[in-house]
Protein backbone atom coordinates (compact mmCIF):
# COMPACT_ATOMS: atom_id res chain seq x y z
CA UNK A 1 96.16 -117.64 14.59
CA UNK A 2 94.23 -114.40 13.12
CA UNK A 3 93.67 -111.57 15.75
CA UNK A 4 90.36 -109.67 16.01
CA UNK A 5 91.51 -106.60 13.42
CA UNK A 6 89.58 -104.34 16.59
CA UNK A 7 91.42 -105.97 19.61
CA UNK A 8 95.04 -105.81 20.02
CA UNK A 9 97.13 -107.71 22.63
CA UNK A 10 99.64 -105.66 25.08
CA UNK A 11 100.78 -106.71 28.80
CA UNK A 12 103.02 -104.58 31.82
CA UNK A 13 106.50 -105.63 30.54
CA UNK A 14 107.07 -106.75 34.22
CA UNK A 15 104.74 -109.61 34.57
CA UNK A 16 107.55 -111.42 31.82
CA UNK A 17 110.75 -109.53 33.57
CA UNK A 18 111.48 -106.72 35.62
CA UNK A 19 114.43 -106.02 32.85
CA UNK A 20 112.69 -105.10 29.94
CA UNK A 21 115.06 -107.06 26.65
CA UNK A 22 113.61 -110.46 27.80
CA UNK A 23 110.26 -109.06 28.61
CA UNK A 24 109.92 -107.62 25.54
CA UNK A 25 111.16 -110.61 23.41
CA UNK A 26 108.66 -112.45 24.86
CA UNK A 27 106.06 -110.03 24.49
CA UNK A 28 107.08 -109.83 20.75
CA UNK A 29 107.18 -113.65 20.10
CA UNK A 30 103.38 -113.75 21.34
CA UNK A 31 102.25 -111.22 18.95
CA UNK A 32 101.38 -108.77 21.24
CA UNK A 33 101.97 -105.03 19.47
CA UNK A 34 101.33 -102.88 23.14
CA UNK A 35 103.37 -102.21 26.79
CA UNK A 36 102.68 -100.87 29.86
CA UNK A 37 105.04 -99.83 31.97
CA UNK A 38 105.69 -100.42 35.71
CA UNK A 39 108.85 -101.53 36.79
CA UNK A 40 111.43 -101.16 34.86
CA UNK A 41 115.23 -102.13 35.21
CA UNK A 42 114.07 -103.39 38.28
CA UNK A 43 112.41 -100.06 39.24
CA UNK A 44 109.54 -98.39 39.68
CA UNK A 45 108.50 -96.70 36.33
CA UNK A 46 108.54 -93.33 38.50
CA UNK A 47 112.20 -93.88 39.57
CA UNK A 48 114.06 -93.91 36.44
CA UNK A 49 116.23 -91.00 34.74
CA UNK A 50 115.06 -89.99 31.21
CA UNK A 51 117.55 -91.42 29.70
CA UNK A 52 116.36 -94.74 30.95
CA UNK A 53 113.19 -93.92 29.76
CA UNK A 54 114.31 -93.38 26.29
CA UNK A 55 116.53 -96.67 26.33
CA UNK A 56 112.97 -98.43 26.72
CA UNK A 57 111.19 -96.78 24.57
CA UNK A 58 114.20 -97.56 21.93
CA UNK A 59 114.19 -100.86 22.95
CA UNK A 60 110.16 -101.33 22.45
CA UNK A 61 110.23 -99.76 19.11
CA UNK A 62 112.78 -101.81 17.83
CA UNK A 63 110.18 -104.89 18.25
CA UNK A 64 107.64 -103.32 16.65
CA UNK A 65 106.10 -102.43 20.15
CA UNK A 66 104.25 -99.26 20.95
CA UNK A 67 103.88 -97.93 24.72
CA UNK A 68 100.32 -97.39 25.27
CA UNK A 69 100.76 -96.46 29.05
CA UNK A 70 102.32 -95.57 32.06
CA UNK A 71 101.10 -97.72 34.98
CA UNK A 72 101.76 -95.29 37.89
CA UNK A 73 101.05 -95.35 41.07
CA UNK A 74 98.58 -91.65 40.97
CA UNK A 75 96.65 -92.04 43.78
CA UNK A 76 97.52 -95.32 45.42
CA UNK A 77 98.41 -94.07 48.81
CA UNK A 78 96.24 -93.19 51.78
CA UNK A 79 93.43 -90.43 51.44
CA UNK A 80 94.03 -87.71 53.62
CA UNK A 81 91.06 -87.44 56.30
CA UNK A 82 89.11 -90.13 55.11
CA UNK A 83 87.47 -92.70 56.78
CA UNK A 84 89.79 -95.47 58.14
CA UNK A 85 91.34 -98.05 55.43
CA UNK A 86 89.95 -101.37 55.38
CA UNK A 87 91.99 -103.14 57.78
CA UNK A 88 92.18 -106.66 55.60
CA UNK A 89 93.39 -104.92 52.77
CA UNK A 90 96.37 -106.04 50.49
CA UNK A 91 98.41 -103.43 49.13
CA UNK A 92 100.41 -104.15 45.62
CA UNK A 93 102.84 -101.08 45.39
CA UNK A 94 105.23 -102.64 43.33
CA UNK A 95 108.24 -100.89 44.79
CA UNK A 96 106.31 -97.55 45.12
CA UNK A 97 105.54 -96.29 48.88
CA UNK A 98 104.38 -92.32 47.92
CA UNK A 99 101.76 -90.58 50.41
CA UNK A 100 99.19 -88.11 49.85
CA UNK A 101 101.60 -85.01 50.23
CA UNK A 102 103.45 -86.66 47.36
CA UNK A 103 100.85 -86.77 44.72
CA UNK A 104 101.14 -83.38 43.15
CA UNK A 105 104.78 -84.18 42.02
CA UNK A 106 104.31 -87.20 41.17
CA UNK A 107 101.34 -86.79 38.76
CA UNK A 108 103.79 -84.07 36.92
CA UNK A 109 106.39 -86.60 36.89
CA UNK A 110 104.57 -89.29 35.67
CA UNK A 111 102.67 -87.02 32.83
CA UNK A 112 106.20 -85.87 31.66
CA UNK A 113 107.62 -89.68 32.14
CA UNK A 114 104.34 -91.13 29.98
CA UNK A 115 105.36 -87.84 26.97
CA UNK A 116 109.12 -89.07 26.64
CA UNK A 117 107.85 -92.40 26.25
CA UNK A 118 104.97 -91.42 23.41
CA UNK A 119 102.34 -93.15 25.73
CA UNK A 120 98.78 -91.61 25.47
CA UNK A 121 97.43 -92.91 28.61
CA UNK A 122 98.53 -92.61 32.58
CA UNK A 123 96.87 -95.19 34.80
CA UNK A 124 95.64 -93.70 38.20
CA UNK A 125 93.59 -95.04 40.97
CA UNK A 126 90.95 -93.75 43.73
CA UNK A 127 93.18 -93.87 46.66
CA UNK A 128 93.61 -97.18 49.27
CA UNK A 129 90.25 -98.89 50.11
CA UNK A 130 88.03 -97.77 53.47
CA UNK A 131 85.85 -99.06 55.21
CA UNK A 132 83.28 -96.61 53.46
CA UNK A 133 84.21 -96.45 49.84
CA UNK A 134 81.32 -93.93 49.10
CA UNK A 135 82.33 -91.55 51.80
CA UNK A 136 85.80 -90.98 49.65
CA UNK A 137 83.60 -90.18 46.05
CA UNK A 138 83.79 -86.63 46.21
CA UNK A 139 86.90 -86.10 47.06
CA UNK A 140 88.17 -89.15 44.37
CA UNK A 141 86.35 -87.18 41.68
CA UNK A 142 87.97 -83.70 42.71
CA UNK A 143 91.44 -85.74 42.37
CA UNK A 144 90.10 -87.10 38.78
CA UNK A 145 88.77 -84.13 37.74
CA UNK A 146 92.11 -82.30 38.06
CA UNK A 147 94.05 -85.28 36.90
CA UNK A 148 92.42 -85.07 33.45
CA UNK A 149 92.69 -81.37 33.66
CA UNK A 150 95.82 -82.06 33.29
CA UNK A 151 96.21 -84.88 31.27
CA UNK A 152 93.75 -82.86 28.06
CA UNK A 153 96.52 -80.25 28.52
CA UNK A 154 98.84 -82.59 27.30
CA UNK A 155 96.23 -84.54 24.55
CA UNK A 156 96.18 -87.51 26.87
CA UNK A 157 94.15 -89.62 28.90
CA UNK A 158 94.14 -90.16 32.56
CA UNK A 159 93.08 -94.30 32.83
CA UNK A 160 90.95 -95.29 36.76
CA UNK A 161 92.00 -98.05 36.71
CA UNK A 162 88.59 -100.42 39.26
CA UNK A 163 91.34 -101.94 41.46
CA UNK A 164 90.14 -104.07 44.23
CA UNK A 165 92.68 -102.73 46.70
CA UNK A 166 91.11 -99.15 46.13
CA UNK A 167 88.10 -97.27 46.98
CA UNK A 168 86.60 -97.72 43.70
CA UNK A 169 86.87 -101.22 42.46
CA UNK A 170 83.57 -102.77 41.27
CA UNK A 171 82.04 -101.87 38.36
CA UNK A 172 79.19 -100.16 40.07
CA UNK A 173 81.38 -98.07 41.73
CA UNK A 174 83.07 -97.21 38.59
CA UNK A 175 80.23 -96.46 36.83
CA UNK A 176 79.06 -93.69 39.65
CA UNK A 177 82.44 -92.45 39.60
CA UNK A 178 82.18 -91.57 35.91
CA UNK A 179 78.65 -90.39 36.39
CA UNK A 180 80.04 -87.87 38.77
CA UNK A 181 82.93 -86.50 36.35
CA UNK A 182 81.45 -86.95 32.60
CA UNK A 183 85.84 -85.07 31.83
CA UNK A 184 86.17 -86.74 28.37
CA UNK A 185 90.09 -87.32 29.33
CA UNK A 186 88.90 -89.22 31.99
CA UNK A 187 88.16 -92.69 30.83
CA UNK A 188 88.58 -96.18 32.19
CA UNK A 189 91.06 -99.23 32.91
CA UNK A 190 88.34 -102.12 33.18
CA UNK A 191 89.67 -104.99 35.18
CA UNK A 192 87.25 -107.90 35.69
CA UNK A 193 89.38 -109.84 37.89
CA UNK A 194 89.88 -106.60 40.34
CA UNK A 195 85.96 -105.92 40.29
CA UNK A 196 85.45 -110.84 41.41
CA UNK A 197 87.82 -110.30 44.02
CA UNK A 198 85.55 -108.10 45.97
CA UNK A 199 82.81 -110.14 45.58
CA UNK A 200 81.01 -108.32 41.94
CA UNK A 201 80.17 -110.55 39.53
CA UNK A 202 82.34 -108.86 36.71
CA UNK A 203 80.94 -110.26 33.51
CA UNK A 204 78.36 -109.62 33.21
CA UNK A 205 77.01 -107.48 35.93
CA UNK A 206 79.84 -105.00 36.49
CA UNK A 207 80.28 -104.80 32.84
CA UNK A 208 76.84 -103.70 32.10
CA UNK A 209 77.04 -100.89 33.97
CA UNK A 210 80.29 -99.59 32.41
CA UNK A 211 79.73 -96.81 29.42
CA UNK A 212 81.60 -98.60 27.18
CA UNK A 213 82.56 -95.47 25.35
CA UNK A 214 84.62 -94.83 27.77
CA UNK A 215 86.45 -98.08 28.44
CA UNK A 216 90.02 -96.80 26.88
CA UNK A 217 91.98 -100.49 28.39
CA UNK A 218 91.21 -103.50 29.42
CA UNK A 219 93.08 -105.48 31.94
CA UNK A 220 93.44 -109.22 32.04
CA UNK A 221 93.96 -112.12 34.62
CA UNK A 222 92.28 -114.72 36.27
CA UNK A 223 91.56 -115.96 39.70
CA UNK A 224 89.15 -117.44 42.26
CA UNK A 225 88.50 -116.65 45.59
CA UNK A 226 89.67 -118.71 48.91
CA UNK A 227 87.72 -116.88 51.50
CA UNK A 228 88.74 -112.85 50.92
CA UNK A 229 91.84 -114.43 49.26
CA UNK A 230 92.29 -114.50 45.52
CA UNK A 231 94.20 -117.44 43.92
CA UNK A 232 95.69 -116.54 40.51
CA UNK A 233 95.93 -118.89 37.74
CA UNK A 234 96.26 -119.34 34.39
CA UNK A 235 93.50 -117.24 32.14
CA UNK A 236 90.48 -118.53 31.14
CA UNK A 237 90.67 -121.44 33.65
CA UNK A 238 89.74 -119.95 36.81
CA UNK A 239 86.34 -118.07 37.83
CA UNK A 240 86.05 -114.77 35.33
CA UNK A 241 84.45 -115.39 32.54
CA UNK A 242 87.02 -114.34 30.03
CA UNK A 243 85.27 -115.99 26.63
CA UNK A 244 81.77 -114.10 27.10
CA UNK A 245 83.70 -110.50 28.73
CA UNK A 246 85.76 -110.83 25.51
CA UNK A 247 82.71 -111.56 22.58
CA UNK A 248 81.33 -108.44 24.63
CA UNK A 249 83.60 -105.85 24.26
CA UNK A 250 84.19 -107.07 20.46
CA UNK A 251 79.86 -106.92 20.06
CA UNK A 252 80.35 -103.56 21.87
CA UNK A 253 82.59 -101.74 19.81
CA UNK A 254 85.65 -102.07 21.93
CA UNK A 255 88.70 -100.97 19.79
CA UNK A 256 91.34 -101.32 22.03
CA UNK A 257 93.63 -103.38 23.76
CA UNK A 258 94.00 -106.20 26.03
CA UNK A 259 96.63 -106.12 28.22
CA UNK A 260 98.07 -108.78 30.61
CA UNK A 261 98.61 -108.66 33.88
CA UNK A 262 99.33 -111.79 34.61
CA UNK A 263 99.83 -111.72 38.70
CA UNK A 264 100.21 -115.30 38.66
CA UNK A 265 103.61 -117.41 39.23
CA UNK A 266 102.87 -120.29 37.62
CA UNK A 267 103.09 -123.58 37.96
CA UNK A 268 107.24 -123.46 38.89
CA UNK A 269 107.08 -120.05 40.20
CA UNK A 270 108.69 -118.94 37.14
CA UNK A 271 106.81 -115.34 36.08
CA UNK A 272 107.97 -115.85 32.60
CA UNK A 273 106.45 -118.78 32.19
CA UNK A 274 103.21 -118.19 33.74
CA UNK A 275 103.05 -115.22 31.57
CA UNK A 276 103.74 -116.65 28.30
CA UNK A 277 100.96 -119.35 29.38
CA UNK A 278 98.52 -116.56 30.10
CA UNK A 279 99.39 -114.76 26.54
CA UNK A 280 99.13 -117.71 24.64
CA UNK A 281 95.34 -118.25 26.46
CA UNK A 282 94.81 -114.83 25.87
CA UNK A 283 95.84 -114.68 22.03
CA UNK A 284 93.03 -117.73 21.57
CA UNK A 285 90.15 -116.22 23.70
CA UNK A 286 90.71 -113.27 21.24
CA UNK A 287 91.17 -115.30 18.16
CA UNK A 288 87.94 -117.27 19.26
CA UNK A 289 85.75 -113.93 19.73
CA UNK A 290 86.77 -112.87 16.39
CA UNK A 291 85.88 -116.19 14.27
C-alpha cells in the first residue's frame, strides 16, 4: 500500500496500550512513522520522571518512530469566573484532574516534558465547555496568546486542539478563535469527530472555515450520535466523512500527519484491536486520497 508522500500516519500510543513496547509495535507494524503521547506506563504523560521520558523516547526511536507531540491536558480544567459549565458535559481526563490554579506549572512542565522528548508540538485546549462558549473567548485567547508566547520561546508550537468537551469545539468556533490571536506558534489540532459530536457538520462546513495554513495535526476517529451521545466505531464506517475530509486536506496542501485516536473498544472490547482496525482503515483512506 503506497502512502500519500504529504500525509504521514501517527496515533496517541495509548489508544493500542497504556505501556508503550506493545503500543509501539503495533504502531510500527501499521506503518505509522508519528506518536503522541498521553498516558504512558499507565500514567498521565505529565506524571512521569525524566528518565521515563527518555526510556520512551528510546523506545520510539528504536522503531523508527518520531514524537510529534505531547497531548497534555493545558487548559482542560474549569475556567475561573466563567459562566457555569454545561451541565451534560463528559469530561475525558485521562487520569489528569489539574484546576485552574494549576495551569501555570503545568504548562512549564509539559513544555520541558515535550523538549526531552524532541516533540515540536504541545496540545492544549480552551478550558471545560459552558453554557456560553463565547462569553469564555477573551479570556481563552489571553491563555493562548501566552501559551505560544511561550511555546516560540522554545521554537515550538502550542496545538488547540476543537474538542467537543471544551469551550471551543466546532470549527466555527475555532476559526474565531484564531481570528482573535493571528500568534504564528499558535496553530491547530483539527478533529472532525470532536467538531459532529456537537452537532457541526465537520466536513465540509467546519472545515471550510479553518485557515488551513494553520492546521499543524489532524485528529482521527469516527462516530455517530445517539441523542447528545456519541457511539464510536470503526473509521470510515460511521457518520464523518473521512474519504472527502482526507482528498481535502491532500487538495489543500496539508503536509502533515494523521493521527489516531481511536476512542473506540471494538468489537471485543479489546483497545488493541479496535485500534489496529482503525489504522488499517486509516492507512487505505490515505492510500485512496493519494491514487
Amino acid at each position: 500500500m503506497t502512502l500519500s508522500p504529504r500525509l504521514s500516519l501517527a496515533a496517541i500510543t495509548d489508544e493500542f496500550s497504556p505501556e508503550p513496547e506493545p503500543a509501539l509495535d503495533a504502531m510500527a507494524a501499521l506503518g505509522m512513522t508519528g506518536a503522541e503521547l498521553r498516558v504512558v506506563f499507565g500514567r498521565n504523560i505529565m506524571d512521569l520522571t525524566d528518565a521515563e521520558i527518555d526510556r520512551v523516547r528510546d523506545l520510539a526511536d528504536a522503531r523508527g518512530i518520531r514524537i510529534l507531540g505531547i497531548a497534555s491536558p493545558v487548559l482542560k480544567c474549569t475556567l475561573e469566573g466563567g459562566p457555569p459549565v454545561e451541565p451534560h458535559l463528559q469530561q475525558d481526563v485521562f487520569g489528569a484532574k489539574y484546576t485552574f490554579a494549576d495551569q501555570a506549572a503545568l504548562a512549564e512542565r509539559a513544555f520541558d516534558i515535550a523538549t526531552r522528548a524532541g516533540a515540536r508540538m504541545l496540545r492544549v485546549f480552551s478550558y471545560w465547555r459552558t453554557v456560553d462558549p463565547d462569553a469564555c473567548r477573551p479570556q481563552v485567547a489571553r491563555a493562548l496568546t501566552s501559551l505560544a508566547d511561550m511555546a516560540a520561546a522554545r521554537g515550538m508550537i502550542v496545538g488547540l486542539e476543537n474538542e467537543h468537551a471544551c469551550n471551543v469545539a466546532t470549527g466555527a468556533e475555532t476559526a474565531r478563535l484564531l481570528a482573535d490571536v493571528s500568534h504564528p506558534a499558535l496553530q491547530v489540532i483539527w478533529d472532525p469527530a470532536n467538531a459532529h459530536v456537537v452537532g457541526e457538520r465537520a466536513f465540509p462546513d467546519g472545515y471550510r472555515r479553518l485557515p488551513v495554513s494553520r492546521i499543524a495535526h489532524v485528529h482521527a476517529k469516527d462516530c455517530r450520535m445517539d441523542g447528545t451521545r456519541p457511539v464510536w466505531g470503526a473509521i470510515g464506517e460511521m457518520d464523518v466523512d473521512w474519504r472527502g475530509q482526507i482528498a481535502a486536506l491532500v487538495r489543500d496542501g496539508y503536509a502533515g500527519a494523521i493521527s489516531l485516536e481511536t476512542h473506540w473498544t471494538g468489537p471485543h472490547g479489546d483497545r488493541m484491536e479496535a485500534s489496529t482496525i482503525c489504522g488499517r482503515n486509516l492507512a487505505a483512506l490515505v492510500a485512496g486520497a493519494a491514487s
